[in-house]
PDB file of N, CA and C in Angstrom:
ATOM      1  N   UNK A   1      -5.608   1.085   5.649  1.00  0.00           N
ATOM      2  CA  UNK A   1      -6.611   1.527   4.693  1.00  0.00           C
ATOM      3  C   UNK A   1      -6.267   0.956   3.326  1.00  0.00           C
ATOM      4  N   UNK A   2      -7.471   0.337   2.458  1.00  0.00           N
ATOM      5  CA  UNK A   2      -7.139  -0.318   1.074  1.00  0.00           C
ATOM      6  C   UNK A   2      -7.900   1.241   0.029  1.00  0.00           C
ATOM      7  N   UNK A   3      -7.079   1.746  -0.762  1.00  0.00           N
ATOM      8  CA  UNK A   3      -7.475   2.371  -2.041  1.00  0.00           C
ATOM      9  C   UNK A   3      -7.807   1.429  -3.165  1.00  0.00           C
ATOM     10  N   UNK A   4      -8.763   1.411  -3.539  1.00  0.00           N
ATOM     11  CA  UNK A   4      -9.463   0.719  -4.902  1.00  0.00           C
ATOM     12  C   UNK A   4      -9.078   1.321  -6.216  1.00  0.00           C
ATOM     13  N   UNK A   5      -8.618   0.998  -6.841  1.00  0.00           N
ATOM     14  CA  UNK A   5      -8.858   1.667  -8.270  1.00  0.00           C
ATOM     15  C   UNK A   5      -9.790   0.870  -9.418  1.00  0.00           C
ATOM     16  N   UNK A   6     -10.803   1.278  -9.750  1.00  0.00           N
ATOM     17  CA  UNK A   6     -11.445  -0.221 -10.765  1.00  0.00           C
ATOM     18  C   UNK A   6     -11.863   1.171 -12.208  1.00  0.00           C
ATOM     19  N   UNK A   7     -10.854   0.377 -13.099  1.00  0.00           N
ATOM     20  CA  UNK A   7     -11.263   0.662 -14.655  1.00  0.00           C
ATOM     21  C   UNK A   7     -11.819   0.446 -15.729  1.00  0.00           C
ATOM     22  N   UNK A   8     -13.012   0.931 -15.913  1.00  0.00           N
ATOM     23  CA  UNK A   8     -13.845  -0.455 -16.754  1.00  0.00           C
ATOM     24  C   UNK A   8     -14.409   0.530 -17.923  1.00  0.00           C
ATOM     25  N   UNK A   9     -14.890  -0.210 -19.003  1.00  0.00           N
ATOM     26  CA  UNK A   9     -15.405   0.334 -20.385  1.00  0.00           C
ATOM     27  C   UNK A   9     -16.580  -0.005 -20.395  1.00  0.00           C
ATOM     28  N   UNK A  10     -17.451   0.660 -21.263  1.00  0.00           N
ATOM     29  CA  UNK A  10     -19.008   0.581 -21.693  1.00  0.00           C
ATOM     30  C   UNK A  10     -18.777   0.055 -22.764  1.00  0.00           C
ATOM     31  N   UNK A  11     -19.628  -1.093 -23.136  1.00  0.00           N
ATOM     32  CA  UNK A  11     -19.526  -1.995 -24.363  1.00  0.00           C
ATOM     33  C   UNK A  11     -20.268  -0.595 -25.261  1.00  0.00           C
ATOM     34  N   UNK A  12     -20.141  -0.789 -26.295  1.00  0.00           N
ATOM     35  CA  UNK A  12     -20.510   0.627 -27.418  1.00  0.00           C
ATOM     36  C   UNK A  12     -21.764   0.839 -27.007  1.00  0.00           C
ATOM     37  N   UNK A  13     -22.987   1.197 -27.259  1.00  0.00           N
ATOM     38  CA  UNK A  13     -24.249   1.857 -26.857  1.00  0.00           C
ATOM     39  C   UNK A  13     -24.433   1.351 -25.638  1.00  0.00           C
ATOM     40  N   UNK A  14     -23.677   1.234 -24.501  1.00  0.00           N
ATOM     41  CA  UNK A  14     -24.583   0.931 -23.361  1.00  0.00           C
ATOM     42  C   UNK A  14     -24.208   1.829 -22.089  1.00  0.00           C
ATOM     43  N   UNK A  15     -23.716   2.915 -22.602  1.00  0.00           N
ATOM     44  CA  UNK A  15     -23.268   3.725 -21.586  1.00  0.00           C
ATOM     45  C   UNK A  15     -23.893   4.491 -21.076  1.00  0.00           C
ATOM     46  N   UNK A  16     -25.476   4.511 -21.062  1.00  0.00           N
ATOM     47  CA  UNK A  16     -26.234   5.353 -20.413  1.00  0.00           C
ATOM     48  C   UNK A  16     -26.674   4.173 -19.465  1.00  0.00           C
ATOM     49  N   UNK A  17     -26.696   2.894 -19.607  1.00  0.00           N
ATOM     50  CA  UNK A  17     -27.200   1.937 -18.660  1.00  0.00           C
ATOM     51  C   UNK A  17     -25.513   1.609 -17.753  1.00  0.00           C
ATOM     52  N   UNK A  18     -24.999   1.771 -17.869  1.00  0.00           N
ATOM     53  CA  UNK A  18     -23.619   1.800 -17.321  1.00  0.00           C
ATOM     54  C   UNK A  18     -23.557   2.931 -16.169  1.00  0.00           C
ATOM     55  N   UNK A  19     -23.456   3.892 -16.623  1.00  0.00           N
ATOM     56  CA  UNK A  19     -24.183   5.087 -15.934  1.00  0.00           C
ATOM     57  C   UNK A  19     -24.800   4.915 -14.938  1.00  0.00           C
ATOM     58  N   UNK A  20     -26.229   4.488 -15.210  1.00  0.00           N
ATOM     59  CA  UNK A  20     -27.224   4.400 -14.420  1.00  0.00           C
ATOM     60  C   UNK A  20     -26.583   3.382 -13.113  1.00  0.00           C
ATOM     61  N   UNK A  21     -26.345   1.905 -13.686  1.00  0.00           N
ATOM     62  CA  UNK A  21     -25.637   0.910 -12.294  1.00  0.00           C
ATOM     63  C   UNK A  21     -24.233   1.910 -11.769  1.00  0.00           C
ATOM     64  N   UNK A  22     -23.697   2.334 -12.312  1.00  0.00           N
ATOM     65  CA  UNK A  22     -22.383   2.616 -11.562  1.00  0.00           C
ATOM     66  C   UNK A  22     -23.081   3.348 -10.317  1.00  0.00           C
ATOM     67  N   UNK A  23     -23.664   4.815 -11.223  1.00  0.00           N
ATOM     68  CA  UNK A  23     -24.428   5.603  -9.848  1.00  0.00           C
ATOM     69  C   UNK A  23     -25.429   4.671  -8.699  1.00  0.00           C
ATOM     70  N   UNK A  24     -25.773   3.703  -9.555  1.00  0.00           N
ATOM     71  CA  UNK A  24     -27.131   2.933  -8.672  1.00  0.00           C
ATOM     72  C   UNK A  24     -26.411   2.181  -7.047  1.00  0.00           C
ATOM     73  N   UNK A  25     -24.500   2.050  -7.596  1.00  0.00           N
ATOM     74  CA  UNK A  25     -24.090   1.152  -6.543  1.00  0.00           C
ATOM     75  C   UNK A  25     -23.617   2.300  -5.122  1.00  0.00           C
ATOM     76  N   UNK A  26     -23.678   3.658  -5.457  1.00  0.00           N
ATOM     77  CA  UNK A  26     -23.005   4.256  -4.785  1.00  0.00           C
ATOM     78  C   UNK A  26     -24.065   4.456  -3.529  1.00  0.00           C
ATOM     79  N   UNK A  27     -25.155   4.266  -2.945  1.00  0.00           N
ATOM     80  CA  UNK A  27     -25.710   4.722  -1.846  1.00  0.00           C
ATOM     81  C   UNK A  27     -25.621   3.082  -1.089  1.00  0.00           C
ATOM     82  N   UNK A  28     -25.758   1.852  -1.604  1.00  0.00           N
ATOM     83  CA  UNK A  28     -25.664   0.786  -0.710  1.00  0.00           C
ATOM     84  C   UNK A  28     -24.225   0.570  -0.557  1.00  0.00           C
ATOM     85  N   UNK A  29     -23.209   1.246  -1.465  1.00  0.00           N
ATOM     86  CA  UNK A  29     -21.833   1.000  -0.912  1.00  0.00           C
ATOM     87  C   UNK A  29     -21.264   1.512   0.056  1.00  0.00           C
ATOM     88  N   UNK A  30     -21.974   2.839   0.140  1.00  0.00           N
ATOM     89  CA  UNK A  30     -21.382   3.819   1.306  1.00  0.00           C
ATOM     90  C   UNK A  30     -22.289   3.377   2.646  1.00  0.00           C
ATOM     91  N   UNK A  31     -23.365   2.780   2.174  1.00  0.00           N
ATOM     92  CA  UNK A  31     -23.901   2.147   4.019  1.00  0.00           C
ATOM     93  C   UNK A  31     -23.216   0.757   4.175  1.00  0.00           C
ATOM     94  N   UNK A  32     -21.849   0.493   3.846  1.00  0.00           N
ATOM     95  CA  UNK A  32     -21.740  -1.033   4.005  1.00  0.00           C
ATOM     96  C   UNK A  32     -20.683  -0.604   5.194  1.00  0.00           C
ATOM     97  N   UNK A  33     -20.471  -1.732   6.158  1.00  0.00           N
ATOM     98  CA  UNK A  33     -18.866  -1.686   6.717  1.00  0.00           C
ATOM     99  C   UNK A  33     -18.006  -0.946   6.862  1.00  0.00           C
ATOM    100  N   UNK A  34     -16.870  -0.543   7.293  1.00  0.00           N
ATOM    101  CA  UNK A  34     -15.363  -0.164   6.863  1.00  0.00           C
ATOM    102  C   UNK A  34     -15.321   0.407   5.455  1.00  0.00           C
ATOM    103  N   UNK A  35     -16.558   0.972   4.440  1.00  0.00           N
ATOM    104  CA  UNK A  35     -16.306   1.964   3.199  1.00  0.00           C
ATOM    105  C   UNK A  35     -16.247   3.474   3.922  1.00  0.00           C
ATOM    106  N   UNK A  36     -15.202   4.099   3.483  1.00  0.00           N
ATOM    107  CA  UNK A  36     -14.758   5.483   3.904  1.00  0.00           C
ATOM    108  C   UNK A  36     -15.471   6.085   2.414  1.00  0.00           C
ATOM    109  N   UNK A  37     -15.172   5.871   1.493  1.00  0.00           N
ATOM    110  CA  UNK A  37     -15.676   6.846   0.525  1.00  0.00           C
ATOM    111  C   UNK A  37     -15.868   5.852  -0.646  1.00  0.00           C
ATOM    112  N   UNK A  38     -16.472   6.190  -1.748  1.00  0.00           N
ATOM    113  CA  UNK A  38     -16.725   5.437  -3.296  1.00  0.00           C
ATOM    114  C   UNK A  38     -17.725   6.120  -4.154  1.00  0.00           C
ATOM    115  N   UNK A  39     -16.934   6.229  -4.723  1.00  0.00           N
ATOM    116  CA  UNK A  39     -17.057   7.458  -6.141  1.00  0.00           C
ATOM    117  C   UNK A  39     -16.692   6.564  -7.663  1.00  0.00           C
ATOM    118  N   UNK A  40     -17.738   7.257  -8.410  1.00  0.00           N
ATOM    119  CA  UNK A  40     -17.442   6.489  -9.429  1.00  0.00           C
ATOM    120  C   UNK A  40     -17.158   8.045 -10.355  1.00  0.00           C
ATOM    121  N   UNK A  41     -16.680   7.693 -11.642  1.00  0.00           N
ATOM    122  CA  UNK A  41     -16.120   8.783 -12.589  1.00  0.00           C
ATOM    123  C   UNK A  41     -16.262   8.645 -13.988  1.00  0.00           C
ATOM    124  N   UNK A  42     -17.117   9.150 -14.880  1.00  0.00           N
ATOM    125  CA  UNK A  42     -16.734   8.959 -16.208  1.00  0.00           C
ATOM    126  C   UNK A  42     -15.853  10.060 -16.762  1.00  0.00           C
ATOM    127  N   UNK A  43     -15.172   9.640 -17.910  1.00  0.00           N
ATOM    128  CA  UNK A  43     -14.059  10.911 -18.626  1.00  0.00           C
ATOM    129  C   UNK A  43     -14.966  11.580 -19.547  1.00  0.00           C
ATOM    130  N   UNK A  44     -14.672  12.543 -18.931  1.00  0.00           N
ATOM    131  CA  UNK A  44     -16.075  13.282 -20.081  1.00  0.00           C
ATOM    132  C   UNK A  44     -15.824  13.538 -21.777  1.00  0.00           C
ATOM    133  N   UNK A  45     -14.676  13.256 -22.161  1.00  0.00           N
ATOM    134  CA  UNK A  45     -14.215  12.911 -23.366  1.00  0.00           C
ATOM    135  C   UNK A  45     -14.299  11.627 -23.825  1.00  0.00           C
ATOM    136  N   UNK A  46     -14.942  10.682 -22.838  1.00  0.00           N
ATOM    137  CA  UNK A  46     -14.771   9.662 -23.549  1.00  0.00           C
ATOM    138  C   UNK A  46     -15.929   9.032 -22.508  1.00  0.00           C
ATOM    139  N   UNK A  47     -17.348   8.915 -22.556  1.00  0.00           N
ATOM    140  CA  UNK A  47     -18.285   8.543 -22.020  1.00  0.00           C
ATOM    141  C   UNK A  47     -18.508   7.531 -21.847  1.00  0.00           C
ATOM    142  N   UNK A  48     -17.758   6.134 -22.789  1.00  0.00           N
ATOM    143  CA  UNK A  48     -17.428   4.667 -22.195  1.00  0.00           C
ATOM    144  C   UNK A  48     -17.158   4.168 -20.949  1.00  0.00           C
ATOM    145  N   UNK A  49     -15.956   5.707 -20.506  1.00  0.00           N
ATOM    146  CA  UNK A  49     -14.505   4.763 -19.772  1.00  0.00           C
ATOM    147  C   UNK A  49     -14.597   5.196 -18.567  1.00  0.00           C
ATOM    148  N   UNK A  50     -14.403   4.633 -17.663  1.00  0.00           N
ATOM    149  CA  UNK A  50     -14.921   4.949 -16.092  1.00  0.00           C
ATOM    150  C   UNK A  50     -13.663   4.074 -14.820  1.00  0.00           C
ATOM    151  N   UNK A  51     -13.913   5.631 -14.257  1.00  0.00           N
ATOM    152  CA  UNK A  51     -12.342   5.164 -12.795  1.00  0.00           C
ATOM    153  C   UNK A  51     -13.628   4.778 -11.798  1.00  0.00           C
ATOM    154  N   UNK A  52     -13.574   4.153 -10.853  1.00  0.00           N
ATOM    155  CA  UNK A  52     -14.132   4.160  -9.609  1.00  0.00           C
ATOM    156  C   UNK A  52     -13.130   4.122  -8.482  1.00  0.00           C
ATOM    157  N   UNK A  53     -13.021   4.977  -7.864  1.00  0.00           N
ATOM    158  CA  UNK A  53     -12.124   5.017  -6.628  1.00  0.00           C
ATOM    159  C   UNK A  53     -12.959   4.805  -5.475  1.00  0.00           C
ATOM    160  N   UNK A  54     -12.510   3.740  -4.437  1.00  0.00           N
ATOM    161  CA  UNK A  54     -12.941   3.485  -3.518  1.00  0.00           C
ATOM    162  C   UNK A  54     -11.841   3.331  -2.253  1.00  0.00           C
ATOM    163  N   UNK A  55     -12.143   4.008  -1.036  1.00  0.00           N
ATOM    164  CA  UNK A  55     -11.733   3.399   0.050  1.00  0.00           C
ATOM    165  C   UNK A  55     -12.391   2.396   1.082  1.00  0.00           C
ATOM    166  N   UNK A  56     -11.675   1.704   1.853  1.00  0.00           N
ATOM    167  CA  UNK A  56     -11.831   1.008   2.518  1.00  0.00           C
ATOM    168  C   UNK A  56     -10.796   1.101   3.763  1.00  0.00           C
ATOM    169  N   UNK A  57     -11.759   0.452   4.816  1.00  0.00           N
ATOM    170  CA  UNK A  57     -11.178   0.813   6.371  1.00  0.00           C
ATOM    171  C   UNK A  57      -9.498  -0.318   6.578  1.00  0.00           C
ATOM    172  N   UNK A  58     -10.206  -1.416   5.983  1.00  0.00           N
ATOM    173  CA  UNK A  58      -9.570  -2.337   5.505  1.00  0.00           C
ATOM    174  C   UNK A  58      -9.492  -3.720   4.637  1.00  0.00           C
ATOM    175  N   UNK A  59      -8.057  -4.946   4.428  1.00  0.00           N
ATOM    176  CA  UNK A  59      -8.774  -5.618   3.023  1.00  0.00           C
ATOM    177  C   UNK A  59     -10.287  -5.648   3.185  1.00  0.00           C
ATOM    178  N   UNK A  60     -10.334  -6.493   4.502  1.00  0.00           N
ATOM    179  CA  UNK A  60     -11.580  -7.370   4.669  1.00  0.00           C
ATOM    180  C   UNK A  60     -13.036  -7.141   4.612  1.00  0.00           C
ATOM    181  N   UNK A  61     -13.189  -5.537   4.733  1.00  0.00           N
ATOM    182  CA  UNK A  61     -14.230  -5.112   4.167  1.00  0.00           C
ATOM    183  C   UNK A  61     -14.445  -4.939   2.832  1.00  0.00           C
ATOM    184  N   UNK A  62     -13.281  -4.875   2.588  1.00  0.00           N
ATOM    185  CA  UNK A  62     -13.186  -4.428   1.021  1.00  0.00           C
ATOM    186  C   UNK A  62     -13.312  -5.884   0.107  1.00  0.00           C
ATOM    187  N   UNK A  63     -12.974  -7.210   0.327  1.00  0.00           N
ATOM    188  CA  UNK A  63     -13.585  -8.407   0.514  1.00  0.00           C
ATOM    189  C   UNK A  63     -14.971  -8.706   0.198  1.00  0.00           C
ATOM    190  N   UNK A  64     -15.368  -8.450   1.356  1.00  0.00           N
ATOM    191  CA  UNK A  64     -16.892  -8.449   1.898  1.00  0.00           C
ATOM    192  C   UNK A  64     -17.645  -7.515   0.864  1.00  0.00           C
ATOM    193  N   UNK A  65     -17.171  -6.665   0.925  1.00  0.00           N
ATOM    194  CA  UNK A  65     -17.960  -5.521  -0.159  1.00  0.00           C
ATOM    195  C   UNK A  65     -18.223  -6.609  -1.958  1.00  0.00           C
ATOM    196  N   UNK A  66     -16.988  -6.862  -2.092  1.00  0.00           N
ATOM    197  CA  UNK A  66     -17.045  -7.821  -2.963  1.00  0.00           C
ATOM    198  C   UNK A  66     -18.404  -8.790  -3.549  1.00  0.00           C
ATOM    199  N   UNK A  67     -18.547  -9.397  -2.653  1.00  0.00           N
ATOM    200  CA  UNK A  67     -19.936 -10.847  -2.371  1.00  0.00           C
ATOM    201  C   UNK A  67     -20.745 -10.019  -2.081  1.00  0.00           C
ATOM    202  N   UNK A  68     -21.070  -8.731  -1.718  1.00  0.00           N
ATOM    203  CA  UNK A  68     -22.020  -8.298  -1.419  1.00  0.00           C
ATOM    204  C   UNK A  68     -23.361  -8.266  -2.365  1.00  0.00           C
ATOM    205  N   UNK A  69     -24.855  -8.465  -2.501  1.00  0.00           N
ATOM    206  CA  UNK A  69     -25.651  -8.302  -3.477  1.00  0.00           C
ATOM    207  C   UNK A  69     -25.533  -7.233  -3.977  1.00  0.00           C
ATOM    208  N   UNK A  70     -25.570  -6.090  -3.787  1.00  0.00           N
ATOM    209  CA  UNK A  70     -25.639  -5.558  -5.063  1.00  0.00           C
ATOM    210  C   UNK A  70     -23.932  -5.134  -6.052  1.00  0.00           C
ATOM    211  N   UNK A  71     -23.487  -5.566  -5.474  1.00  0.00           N
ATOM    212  CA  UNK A  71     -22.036  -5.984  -6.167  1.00  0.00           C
ATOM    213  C   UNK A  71     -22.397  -6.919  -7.127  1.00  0.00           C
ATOM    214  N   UNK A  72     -22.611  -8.457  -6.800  1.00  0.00           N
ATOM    215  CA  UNK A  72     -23.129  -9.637  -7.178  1.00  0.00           C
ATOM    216  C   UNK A  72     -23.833  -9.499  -8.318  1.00  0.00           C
ATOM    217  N   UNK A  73     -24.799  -8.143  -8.288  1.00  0.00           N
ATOM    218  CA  UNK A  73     -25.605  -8.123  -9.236  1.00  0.00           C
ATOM    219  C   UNK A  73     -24.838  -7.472 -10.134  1.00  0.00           C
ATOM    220  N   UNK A  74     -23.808  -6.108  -9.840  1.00  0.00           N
ATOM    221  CA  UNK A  74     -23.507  -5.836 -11.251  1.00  0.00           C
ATOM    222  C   UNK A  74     -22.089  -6.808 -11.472  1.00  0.00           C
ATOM    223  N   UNK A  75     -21.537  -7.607 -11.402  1.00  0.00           N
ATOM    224  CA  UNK A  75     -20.645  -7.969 -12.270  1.00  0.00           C
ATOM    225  C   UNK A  75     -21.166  -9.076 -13.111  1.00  0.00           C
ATOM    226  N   UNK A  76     -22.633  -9.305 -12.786  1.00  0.00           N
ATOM    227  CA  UNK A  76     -23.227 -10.353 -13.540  1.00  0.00           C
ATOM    228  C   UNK A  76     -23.844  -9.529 -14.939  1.00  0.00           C
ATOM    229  N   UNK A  77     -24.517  -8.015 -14.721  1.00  0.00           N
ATOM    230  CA  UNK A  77     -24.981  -7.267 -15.680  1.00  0.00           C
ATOM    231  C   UNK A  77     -23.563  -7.029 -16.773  1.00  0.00           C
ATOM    232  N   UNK A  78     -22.359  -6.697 -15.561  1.00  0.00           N
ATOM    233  CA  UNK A  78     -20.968  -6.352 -16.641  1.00  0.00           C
ATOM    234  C   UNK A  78     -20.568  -7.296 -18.059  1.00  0.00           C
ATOM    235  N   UNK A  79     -20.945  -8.498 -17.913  1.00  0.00           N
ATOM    236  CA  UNK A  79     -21.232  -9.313 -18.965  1.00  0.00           C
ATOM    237  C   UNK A  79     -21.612  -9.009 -19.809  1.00  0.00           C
ATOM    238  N   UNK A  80     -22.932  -8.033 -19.907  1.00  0.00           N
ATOM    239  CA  UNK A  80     -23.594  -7.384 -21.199  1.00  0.00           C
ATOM    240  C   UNK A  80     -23.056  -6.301 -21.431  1.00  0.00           C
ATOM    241  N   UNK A  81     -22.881  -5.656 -20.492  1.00  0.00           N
ATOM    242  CA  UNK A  81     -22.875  -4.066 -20.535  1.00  0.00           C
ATOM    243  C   UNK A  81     -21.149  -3.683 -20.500  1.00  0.00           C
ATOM    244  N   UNK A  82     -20.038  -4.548 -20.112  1.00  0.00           N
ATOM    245  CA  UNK A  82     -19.016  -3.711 -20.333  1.00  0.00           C
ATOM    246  C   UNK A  82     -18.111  -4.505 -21.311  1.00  0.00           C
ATOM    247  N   UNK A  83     -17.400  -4.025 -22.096  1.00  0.00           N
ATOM    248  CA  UNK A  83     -16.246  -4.109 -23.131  1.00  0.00           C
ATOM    249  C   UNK A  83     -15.453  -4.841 -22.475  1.00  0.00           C
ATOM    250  N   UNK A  84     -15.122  -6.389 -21.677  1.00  0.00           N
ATOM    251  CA  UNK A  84     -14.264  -7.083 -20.875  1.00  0.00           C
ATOM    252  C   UNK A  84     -14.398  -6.463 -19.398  1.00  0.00           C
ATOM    253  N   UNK A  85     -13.603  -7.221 -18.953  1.00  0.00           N
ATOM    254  CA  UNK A  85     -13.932  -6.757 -17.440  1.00  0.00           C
ATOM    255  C   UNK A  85     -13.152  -6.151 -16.845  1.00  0.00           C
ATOM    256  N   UNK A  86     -13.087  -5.654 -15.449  1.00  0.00           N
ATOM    257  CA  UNK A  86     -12.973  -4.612 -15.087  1.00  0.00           C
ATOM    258  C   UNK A  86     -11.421  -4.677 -14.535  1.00  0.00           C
ATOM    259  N   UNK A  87     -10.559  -4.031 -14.276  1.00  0.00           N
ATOM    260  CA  UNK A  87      -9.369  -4.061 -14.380  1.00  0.00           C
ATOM    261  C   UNK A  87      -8.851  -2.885 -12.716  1.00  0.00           C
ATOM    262  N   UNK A  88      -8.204  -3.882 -11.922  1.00  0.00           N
ATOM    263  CA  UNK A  88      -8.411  -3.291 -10.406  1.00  0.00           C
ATOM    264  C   UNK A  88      -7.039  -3.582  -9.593  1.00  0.00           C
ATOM    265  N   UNK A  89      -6.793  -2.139  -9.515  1.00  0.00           N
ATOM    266  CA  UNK A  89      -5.286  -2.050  -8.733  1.00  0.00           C
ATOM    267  C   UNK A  89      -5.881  -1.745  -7.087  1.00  0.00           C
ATOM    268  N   UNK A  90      -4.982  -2.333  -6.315  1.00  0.00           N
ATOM    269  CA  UNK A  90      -5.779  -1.917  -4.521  1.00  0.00           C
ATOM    270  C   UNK A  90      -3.637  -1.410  -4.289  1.00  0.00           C
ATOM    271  N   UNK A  91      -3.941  -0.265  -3.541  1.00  0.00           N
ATOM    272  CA  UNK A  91      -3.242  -0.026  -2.437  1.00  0.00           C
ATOM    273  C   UNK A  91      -3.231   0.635  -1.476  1.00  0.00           C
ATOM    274  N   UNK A  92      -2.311   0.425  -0.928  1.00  0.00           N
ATOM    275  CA  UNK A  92      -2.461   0.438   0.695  1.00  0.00           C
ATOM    276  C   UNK A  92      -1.616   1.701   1.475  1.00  0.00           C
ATOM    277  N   UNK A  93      -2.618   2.219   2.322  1.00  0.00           N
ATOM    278  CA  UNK A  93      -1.911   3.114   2.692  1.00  0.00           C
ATOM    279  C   UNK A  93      -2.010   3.296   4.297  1.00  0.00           C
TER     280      UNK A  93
END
C-alpha cells in the first residue's frame, strides 16, 4: 500500500476556487483503480493551506492516478491558483 501526502497553498484570493477543484477531484479519484481512500483537508486557521491524504492499493495505481484527466487538469489550473507547487511525501506501508 502507497500513503500520499500532498501539501499545497492557495495563491492569496484564490482559495475558494482551490476549494472548489480540490473537492471537485474527490468523486473521480475514488472511482479510479487500486484508490482505497482520498481526502483532501484545509487548516481551518489558515484557509490557504491544504493536506491531501491519499491511499493507494499500490505505486502503480498511484502512477496512473497521476496522468489521469482530471489530475491533468488540475496541475495545469495549480499554475494560477496555487502559491508554487505542491510538495509530496509517499510511504509505504
Amino acid at each position: 500500500m502507497i500513503t500520499a501526502v500532498a501539501r499545497l497553498r492557495a495563491r492569496p484570493g484564490h482559495e475558494d476556487r482551490v476549494r472548489k477543484q480540490a473537492l471537485s477531484l474527490v468523486a473521480p479519484t475514488l472511482a479510479e483503480p487500486g484508490c482505497l481512500s482520498y481526502r483532501p483537508y484545509v487548516d481551518p486557521l489558515d484557509p490557504g493551506a491544504w493536506l491531501v491524504f491519499e491511499e493507494w492499493y499500490d505505486r502503480a495505481s498511484f502512477d496512473k492516478h497521476l496522468t489521469s484527466p482530471h489530475m491533468v487538469e488540475a496541475f495545469e489550473a495549480g499554475a494560477e491558483l496555487l502559491d508554487g507547487p505542491p510538495t509530496l511525501t509517499l510511504l509505504e506501508g
